[in-house]
Protein backbone atom coordinates (compact mmCIF):
# COMPACT_ATOMS: atom_id res chain seq x y z
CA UNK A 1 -26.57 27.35 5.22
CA UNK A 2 -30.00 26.33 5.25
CA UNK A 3 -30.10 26.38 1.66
CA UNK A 4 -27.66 23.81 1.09
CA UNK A 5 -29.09 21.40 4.03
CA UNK A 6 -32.06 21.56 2.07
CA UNK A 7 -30.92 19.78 -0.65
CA UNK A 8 -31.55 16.40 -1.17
CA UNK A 9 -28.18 15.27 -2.50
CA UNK A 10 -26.02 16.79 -0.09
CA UNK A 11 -24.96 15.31 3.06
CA UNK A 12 -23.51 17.39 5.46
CA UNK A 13 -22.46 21.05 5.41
CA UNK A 14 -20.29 23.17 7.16
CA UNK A 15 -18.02 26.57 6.67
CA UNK A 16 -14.40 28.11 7.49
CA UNK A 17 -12.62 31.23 6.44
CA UNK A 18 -10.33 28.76 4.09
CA UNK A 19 -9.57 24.65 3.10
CA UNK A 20 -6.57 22.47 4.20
CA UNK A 21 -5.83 22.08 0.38
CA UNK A 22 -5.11 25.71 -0.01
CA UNK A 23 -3.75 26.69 3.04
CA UNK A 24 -4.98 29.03 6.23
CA UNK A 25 -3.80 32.30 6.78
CA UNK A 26 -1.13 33.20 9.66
CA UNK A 27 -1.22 34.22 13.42
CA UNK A 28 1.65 35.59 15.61
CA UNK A 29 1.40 33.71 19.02
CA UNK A 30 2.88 35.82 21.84
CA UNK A 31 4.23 34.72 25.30
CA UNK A 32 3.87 35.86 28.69
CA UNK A 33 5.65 39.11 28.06
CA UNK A 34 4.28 40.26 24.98
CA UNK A 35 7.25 39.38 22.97
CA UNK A 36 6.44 37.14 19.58
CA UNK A 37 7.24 33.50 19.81
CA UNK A 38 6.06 31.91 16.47
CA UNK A 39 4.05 31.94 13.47
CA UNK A 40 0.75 30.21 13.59
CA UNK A 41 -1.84 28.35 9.95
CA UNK A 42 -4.95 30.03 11.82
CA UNK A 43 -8.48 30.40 10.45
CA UNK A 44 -12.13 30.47 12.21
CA UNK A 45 -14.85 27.43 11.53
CA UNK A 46 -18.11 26.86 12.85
CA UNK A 47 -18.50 23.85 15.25
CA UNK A 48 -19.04 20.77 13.30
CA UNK A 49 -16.40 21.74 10.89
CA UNK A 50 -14.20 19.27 12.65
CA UNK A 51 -16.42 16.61 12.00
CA UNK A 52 -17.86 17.14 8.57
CA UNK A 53 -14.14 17.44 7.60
CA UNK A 54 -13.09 14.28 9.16
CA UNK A 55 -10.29 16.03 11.38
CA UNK A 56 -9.99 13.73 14.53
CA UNK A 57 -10.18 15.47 17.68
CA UNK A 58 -7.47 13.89 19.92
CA UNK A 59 -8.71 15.42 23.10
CA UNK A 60 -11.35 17.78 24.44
CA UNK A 61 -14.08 19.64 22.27
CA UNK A 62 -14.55 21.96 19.78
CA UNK A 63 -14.61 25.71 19.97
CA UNK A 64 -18.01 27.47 21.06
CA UNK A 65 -17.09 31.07 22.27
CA UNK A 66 -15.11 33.66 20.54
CA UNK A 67 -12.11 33.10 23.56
CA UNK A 68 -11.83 29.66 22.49
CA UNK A 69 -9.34 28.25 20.27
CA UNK A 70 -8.61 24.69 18.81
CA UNK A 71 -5.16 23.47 18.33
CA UNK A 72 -3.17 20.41 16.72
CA UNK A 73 -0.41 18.40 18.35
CA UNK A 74 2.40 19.78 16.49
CA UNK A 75 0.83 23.38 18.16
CA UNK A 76 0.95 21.79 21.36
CA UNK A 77 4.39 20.17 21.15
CA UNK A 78 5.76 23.28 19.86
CA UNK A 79 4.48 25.00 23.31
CA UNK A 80 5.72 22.31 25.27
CA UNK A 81 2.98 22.01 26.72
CA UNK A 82 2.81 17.84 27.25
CA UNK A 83 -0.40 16.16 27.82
CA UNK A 84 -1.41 19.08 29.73
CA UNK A 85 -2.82 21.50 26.50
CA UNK A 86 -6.30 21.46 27.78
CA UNK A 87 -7.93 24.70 29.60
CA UNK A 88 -4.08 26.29 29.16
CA UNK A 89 -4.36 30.39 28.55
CA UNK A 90 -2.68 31.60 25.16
CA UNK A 91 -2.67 35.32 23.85
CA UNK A 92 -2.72 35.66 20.20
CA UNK A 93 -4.55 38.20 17.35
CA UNK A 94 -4.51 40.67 20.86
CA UNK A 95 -6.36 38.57 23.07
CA UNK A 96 -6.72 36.10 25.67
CA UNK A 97 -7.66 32.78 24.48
CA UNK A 98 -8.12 29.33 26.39
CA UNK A 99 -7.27 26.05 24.40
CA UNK A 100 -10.18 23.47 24.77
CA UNK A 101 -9.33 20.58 22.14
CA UNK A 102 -6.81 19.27 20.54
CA UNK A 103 -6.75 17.97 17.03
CA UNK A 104 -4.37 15.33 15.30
CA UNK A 105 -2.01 16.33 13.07
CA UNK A 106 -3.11 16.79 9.32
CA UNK A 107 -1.22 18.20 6.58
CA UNK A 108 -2.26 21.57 4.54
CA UNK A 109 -1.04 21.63 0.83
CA UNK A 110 0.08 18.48 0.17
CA UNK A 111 2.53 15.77 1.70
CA UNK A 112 5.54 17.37 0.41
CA UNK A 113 4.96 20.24 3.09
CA UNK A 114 5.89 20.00 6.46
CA UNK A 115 3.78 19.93 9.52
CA UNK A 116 2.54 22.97 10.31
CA UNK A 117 1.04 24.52 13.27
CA UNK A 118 -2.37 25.23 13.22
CA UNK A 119 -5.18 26.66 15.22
CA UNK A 120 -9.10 27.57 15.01
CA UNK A 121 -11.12 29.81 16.69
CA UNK A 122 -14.54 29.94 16.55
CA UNK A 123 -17.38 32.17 14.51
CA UNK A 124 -21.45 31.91 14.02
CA UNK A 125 -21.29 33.72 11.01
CA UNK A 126 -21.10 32.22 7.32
CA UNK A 127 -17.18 32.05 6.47
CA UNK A 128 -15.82 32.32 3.47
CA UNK A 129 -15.94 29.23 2.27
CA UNK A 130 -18.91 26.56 2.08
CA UNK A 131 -17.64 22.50 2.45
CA UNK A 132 -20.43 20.35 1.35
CA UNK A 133 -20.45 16.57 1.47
CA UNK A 134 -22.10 14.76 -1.31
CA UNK A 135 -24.26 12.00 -1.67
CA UNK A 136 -23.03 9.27 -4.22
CA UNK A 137 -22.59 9.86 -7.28
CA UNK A 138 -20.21 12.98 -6.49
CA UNK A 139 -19.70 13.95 -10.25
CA UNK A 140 -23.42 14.35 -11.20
CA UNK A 141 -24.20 15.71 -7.88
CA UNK A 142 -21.63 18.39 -7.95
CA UNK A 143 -23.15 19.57 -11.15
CA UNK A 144 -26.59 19.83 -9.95
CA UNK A 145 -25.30 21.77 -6.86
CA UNK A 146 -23.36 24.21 -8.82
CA UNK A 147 -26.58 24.94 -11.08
CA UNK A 148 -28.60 25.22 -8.45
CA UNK A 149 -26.89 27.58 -6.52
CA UNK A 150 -26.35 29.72 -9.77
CA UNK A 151 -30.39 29.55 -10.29
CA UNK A 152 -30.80 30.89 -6.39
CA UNK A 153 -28.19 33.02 -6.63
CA UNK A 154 -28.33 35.04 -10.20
CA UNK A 155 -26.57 38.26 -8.85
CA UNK A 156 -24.10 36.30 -7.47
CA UNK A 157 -20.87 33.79 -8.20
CA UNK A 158 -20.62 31.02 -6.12
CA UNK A 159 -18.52 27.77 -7.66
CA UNK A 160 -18.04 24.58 -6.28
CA UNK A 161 -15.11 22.58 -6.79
CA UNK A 162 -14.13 18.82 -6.06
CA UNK A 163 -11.96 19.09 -3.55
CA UNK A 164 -9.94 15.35 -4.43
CA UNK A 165 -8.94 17.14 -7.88
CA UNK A 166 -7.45 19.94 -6.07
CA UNK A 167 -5.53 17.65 -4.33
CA UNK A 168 -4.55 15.65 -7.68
CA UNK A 169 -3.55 18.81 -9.12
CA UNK A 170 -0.99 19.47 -6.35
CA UNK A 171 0.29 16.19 -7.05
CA UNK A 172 0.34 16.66 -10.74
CA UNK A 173 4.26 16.78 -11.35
CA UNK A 174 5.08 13.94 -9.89
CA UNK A 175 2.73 12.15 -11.30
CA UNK A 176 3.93 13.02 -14.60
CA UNK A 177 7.75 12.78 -13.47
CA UNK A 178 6.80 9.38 -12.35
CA UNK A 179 5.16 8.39 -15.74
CA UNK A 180 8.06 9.66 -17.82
CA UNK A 181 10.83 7.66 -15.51
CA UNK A 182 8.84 4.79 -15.89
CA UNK A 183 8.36 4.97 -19.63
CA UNK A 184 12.21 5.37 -20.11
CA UNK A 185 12.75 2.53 -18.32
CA UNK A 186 10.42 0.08 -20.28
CA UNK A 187 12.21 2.07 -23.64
CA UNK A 188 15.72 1.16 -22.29
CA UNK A 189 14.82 -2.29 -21.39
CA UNK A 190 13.26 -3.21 -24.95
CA UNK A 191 16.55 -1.61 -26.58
CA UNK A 192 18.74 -4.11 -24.36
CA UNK A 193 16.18 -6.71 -25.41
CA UNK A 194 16.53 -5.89 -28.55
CA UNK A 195 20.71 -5.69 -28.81
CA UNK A 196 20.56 -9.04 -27.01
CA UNK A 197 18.25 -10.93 -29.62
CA UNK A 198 20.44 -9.34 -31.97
CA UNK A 199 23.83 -10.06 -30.80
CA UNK A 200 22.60 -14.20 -30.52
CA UNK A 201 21.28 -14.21 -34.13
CA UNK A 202 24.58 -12.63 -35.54
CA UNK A 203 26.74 -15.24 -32.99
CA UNK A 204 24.38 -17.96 -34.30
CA UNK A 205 24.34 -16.97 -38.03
CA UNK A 206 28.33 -16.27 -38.09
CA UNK A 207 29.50 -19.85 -36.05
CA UNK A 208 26.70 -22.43 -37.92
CA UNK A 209 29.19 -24.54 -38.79
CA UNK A 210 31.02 -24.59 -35.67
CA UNK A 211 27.48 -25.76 -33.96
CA UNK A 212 26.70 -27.94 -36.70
CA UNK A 213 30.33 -30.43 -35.83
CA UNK A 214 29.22 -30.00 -32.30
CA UNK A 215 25.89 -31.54 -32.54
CA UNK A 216 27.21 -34.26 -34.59
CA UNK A 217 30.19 -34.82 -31.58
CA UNK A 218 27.18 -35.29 -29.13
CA UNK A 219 26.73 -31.56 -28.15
CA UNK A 220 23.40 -30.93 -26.27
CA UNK A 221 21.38 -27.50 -26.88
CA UNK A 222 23.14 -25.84 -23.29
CA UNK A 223 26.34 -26.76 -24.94
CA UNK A 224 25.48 -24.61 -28.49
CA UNK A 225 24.57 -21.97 -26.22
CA UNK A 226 27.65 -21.75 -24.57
CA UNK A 227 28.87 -21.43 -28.07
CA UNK A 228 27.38 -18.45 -28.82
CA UNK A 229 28.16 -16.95 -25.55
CA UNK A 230 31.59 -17.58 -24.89
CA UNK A 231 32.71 -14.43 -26.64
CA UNK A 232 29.93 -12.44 -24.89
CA UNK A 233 31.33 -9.20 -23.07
CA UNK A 234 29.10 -9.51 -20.08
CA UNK A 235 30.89 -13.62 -19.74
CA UNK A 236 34.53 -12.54 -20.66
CA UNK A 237 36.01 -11.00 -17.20
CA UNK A 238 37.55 -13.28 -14.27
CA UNK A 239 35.72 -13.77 -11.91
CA UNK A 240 32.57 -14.12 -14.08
CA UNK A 241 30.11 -16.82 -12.75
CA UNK A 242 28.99 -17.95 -16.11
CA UNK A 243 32.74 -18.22 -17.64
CA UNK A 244 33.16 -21.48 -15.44
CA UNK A 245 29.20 -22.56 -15.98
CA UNK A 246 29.92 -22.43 -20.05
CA UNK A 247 33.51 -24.32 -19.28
CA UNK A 248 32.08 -26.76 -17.64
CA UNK A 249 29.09 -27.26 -20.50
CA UNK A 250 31.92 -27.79 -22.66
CA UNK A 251 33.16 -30.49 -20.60
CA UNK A 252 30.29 -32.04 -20.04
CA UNK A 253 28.06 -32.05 -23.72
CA UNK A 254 31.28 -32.63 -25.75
CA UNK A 255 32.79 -35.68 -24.43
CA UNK A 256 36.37 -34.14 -24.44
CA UNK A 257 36.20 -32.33 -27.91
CA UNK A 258 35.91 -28.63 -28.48
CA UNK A 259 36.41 -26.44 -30.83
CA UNK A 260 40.12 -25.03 -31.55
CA UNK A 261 38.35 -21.29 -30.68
CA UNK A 262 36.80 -22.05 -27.55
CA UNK A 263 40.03 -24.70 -25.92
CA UNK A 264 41.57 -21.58 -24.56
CA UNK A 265 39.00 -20.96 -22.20
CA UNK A 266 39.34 -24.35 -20.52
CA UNK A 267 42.96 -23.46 -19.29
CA UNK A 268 41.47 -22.13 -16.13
CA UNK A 269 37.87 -22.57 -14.27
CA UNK A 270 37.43 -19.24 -12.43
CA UNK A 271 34.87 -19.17 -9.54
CA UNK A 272 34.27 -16.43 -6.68
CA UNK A 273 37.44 -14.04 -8.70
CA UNK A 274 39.69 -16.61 -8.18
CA UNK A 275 41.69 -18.87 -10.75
CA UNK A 276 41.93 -22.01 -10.29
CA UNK A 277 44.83 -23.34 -13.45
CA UNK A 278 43.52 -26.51 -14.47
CA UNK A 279 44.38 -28.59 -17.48
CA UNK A 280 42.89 -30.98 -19.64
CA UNK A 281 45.71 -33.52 -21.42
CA UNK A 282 42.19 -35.77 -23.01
CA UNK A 283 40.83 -32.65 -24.75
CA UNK A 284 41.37 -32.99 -28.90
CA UNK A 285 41.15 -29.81 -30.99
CA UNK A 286 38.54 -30.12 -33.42
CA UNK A 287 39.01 -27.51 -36.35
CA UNK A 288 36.15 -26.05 -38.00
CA UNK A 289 36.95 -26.75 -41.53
CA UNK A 290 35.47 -25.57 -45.21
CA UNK A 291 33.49 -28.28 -47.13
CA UNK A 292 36.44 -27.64 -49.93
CA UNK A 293 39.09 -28.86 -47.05
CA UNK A 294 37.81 -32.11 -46.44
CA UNK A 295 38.58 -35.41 -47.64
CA UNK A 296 36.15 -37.76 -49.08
CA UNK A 297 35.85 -41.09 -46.85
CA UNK A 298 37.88 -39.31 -43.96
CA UNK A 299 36.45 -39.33 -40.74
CA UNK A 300 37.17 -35.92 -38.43
C-alpha cells in the first residue's frame, strides 16, 4: 500500500476483498438458535475504505477488530432492528460479531438491481483488490499507474481499470436501446413530414384552378388552405375541431361563394361531436369551369 501512497498522482488508497460494481460475495446470517435466517453481499475492507469510497456512514464507526462488522440500512431494517442497530450481537461466518456502524444504502451492480443487504467486517491485510483515487487528469494518470506498477512488479499482473466505464458498460444496453428508439422516432416523424408536404403539393397542384376563382372572389391565403384541406382524412370525421374552423374560413374569406365541391360541408358546423344542422339560403355555387366552357364578355 505504501507503494501506491507514494505516488504523486494518486490521491487516496484503500483495499477490499471485491467492488460495488461487481458485486460482494455472500454470508448466511443465523439467529438466536442457530437456524439460517437470510442471505447476506459480505466482504472485508480496511478502515478508510468507507471513506475513500464515498459510502456515507449513517451512524457509528467503522470496523477495527476482527468481531466487528459494518452494516447498511436495508441490513438493519431487514433485522428489525429500528434505530437501535448499534452495539447489537449478530452470529454469522460461525462467530459472534457486534454491529458498530451503519452505512446508507448504496446499490451493487447497477440501478436495475435491487437493494441488497450488505455487511463488512474488518482485515489489516492487503485484500484483493486495490481502489485508488486519482488526481486530475484520470485518463493520463491511470496510464502512468498501470505502467508503473507493471515496471515494480515484472513477475507479476496487476491491471487497473476505470471504475466509471465499468459502470457504463453495465449500462450499455440501454443506452443503445435508448439510441435506437429514439432514432426510429426522428425516422417516423420525417416520413409523416414527408407524406404531409406531399399530400399539400398534390391537393395544391390537382385544385389550381379552383384556388385561382377563389382568390379572384376575395379569398384570403387561410381560406386556400382550407381548400386543400377539406378533403384531408385527419379533418373528415364529426366531431373534428378543424371541420368547423375550415367551414367557418369559408364563410368568412369568400363572402358567401364557394365552390360547388366544398358547399356540402357547410350543411352542418360540428363542434365538441355534436351537429349542429345549419343552413345557408345566401351561399351561390360557383362551378369550377374549363377555359373552353366559358363565354367571352360573361362575367361568373
Amino acid at each position: 500500500m505504501q507503494f501506491f501512497r507514494g505516488l504523486p498522482y494518486v490521491e487516496e488508497v484503500s483495499s477490499a476483498v471485491s467492488t460495488p460494481v461487481w458485486s460482494y460475495s455472500g454470508s448466511m446470517i443465523e439467529g438466536e438458535g442457530g437456524q439460517s435466517l437470510f442471505s447476506t453481499r459480505f466482504s472485508y475492507a480496511l478502515e478508510d475504505y468507507f471513506k475513500m469510497m464515498g459510502m456515507t456512514m449513517k451512524e457509528g464507526r467503522p470496523a477495527r477488530a476482527s468481531d466487528e462488522i459494518v452494516v447498511n440500512e436495508a441490513f438493519a431494517e431487514r433485522m428489525r432492528w429500528g434505530d437501535k442497530a448499534l452495539n447489537h450481537p449478530l452470529r454469522a461466518e460461525g462467530r459472534n460479531l457486534k454491529v458498530v456502524g451503519v452505512l446508507k444504502n448504496f446499490h451493487i451492480g447497477s440501478f436495475y438491481q435491487p437493494q441488497d443487504v450488505i455487511m463488512f467486517g474488518y482485515t489489516r491485510t492487503f485484500g484483493n483488490t486495490v481502489h485508488v483515487r486519482l488526481k486530475e487528469p484520470f485518463a493520463e494518470n491511470l496510464r502512468r499507474l498501470n505502467k508503473d506498477v507493471s515496471e515494480a512488479y515484472p513477475d507479476k499482473t496487476v491491471d487497473f481499470y476505470s471504475m466509471e466505464d465499468q459502470i457504463l458498460n453495465k449500462y450499455n444496453p440501454v443506452r443503445v436501446f435508448s439510441n435506437a428508439t429514439i432514432l426510429a422516432a426522428l425516422t417516423m416523424f420525417f416520413v409523416m413530414l414527408m407524406g404531409l408536404i406531399g399530400y399539400t403539393t398534390d391537393e395544391v397542384r390537382r385544385r389550381s384552378k379552383e384556388i385561382a376563382i377563389r382568390k379572384v372572389n376575395g379569398a384570403g391565403i387561410f381560406g386556400n388552405i382550407g381548400v386543400a384541406f377539406d378533403r384531408c382524412p385527419l379533418c373528415s370525421g364529426s366531431g373534428c375541431y378543424y371541420r368547423h374552423y375550415i367551414c367557418s374560413i369559408y364563410q368568412w374569406n369568400v363572402d358567401g361563394s364557394v365552390c360547388r365541391t366544398s358547399a356540402a360541408f357547410l350543411a352542418g358546423i360540428y363542434i365538441d361531436s355534436i351537429s349542429y344542422p345549419v343552413t345557408y339560403p345566401r351561399l351561390r355555387h360557383l362551378e369550377v369551369m374549363a377555359d373552353s366552357e366559358r363565354k367571352s364578355g360573361k362575367q361568373y
